[in-house]
Protein backbone atom coordinates (compact mmCIF):
# COMPACT_ATOMS: atom_id res chain seq x y z
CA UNK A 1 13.95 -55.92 81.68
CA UNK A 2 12.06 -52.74 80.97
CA UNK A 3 10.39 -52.56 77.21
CA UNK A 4 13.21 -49.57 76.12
CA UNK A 5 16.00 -52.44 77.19
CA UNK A 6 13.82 -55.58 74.71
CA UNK A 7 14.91 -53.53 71.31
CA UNK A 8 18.33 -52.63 72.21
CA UNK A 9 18.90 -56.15 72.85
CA UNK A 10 17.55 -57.48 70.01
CA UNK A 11 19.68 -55.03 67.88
CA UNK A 12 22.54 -55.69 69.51
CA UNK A 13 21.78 -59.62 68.73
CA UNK A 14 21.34 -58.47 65.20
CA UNK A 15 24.58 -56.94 64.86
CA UNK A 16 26.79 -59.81 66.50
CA UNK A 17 24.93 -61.71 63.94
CA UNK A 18 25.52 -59.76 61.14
CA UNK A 19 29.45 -59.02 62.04
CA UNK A 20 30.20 -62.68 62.68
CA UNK A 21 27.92 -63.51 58.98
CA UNK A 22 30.16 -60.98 57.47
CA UNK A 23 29.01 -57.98 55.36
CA UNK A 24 27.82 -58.10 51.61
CA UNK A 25 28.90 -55.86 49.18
CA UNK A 26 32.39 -56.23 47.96
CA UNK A 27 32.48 -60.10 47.70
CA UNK A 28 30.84 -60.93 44.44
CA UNK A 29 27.91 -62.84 45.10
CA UNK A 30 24.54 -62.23 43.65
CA UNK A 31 22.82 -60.73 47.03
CA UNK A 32 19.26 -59.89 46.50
CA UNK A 33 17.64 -57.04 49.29
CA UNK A 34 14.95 -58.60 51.70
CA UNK A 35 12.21 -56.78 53.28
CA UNK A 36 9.05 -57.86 54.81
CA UNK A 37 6.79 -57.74 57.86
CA UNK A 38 5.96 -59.81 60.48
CA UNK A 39 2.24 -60.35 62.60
CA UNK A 40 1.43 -61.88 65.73
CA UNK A 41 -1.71 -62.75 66.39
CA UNK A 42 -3.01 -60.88 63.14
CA UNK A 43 -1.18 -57.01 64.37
CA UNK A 44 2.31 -56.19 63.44
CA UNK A 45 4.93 -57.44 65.80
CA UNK A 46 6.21 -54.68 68.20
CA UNK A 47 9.74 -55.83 68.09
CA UNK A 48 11.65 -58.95 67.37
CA UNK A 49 14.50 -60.50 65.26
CA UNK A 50 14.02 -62.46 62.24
CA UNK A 51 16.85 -64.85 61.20
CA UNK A 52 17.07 -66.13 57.73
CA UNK A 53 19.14 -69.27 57.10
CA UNK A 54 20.19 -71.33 54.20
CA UNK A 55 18.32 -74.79 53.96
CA UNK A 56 21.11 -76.35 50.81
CA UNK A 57 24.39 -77.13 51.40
CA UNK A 58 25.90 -74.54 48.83
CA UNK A 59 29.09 -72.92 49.35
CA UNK A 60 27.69 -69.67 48.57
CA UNK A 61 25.07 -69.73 51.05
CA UNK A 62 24.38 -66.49 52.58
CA UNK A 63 22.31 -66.31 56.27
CA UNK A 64 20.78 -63.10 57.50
CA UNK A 65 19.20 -61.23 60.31
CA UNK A 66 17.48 -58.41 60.35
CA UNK A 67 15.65 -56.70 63.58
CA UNK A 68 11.32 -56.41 63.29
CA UNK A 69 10.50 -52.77 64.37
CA UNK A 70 6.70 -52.18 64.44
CA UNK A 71 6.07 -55.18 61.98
CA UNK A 72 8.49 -54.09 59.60
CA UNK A 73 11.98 -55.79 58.58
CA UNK A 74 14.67 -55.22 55.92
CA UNK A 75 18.08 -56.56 54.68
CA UNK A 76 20.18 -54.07 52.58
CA UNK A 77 21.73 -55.36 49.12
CA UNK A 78 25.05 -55.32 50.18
CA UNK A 79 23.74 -57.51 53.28
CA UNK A 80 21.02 -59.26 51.35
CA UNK A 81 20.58 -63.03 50.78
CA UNK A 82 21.69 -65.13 47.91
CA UNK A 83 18.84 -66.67 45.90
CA UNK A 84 17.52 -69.90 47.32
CA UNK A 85 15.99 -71.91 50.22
CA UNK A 86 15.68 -70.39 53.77
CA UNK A 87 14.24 -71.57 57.28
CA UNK A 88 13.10 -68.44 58.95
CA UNK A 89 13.33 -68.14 62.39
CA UNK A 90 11.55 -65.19 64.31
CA UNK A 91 12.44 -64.17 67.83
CA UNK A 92 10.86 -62.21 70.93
CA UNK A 93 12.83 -63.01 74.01
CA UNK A 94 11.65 -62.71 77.32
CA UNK A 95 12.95 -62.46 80.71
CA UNK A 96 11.27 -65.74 82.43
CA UNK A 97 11.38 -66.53 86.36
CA UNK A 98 13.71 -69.03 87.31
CA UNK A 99 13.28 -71.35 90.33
CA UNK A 100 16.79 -70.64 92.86
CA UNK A 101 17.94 -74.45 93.04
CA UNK A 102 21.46 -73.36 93.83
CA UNK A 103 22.68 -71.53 97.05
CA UNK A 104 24.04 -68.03 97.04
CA UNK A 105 27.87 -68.05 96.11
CA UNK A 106 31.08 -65.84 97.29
CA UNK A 107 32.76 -63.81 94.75
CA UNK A 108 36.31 -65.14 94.60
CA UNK A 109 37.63 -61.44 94.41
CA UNK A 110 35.56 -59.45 96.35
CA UNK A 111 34.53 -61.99 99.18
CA UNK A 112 30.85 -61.05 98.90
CA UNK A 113 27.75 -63.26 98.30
CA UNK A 114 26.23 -63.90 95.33
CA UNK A 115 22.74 -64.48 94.92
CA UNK A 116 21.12 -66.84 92.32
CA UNK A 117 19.65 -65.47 89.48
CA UNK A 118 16.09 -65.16 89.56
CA UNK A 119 15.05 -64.62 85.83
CA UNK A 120 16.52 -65.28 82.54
CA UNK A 121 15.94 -64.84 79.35
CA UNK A 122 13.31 -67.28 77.30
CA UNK A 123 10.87 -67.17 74.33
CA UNK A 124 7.83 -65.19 73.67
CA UNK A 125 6.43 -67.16 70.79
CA UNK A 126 6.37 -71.03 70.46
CA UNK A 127 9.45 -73.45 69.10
CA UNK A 128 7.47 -73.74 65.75
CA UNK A 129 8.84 -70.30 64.74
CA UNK A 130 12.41 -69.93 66.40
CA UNK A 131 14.11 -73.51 67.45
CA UNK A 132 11.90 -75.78 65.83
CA UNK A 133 10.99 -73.01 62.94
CA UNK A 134 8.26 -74.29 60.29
CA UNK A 135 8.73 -71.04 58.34
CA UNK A 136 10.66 -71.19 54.71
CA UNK A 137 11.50 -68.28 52.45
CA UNK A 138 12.56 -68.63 48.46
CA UNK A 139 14.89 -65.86 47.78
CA UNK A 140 14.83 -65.31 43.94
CA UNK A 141 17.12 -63.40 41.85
CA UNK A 142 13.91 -61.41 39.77
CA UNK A 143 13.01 -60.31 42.79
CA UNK A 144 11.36 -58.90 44.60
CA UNK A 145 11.90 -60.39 48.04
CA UNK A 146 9.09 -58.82 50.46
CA UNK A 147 7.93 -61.74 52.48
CA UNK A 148 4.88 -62.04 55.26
CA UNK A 149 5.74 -64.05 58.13
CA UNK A 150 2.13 -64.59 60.08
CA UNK A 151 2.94 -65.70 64.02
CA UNK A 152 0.47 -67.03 66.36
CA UNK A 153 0.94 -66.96 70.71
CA UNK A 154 -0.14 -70.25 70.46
């Protein structure tokens, strides 16, 4: 994966994730904009996706995504969070190599072999801030909601 291909990944990520959270605006709830910026290893983070969701059990809870361009992120009103509790998660896949433990397969339509992959895609930063996240965010309703998310590589 080249470094042009990284951000239109992650925005495409960030739009599935909006589309299948569904859009703000129209539906009545009390959405609050977000904005913030994220470092690694003390410099602003190149690109990534930042993933806010609820921690309570609410059944207005609102989760959001947003994508981290030069160490910058934001969330629109209409898109924006509800006020509460949120585990942050913050993204930078990779492409990792991949040891071939399979042997090379035949397309069933075409006949011709398939080779194993030889890469796919991992994580940059550790579990603590994407699987495993230890980050939090407390959206409140004053505002405003500009948050610093500080990422190590290790």
């Amino acid at each position: 994966m080249t470094s042009r291909t990284l951000p239109m990944r992650l925005a495409a990520v960030a739009a599935v994730l909006a589309v299948s959270w569904g859009c703000g605006g129209g539906d009545g709830l009390p959405r609050q904009a977000i904005s913030g910026k994220v470092t690694l290893d003390g410099q602003p983070l190149e690109s990534a996706l930042v993933t806010f969701t609820p921690t309570g059990a609410g059944g207005d809870s609102t989760s959001g995504a947003a994508q981290v361009s030069s160490g910058s992120f934001s969330i629109p009103k209409a898109d924006g969070l509800i006020p509460g509790n949120y585990r942050v998660s913050v993204s930078v896949p990779k492409e990792v190599p991949v040891k071939a433990s399979r042997k090379k397969e035949t397309d069933s339509v075409t006949g011709e072999e398939i080779a194993p992959p030889t890469t796919a895609l991992g994580e940059a930063l550790p579990e603590r801030y994407n699987a495993q996240s230890e980050l939090t965010a407390d959206v409140a309703e004053a505002g405003p909601n500009d948050f610093t998310f500080a990422v190590t590589s290790k």
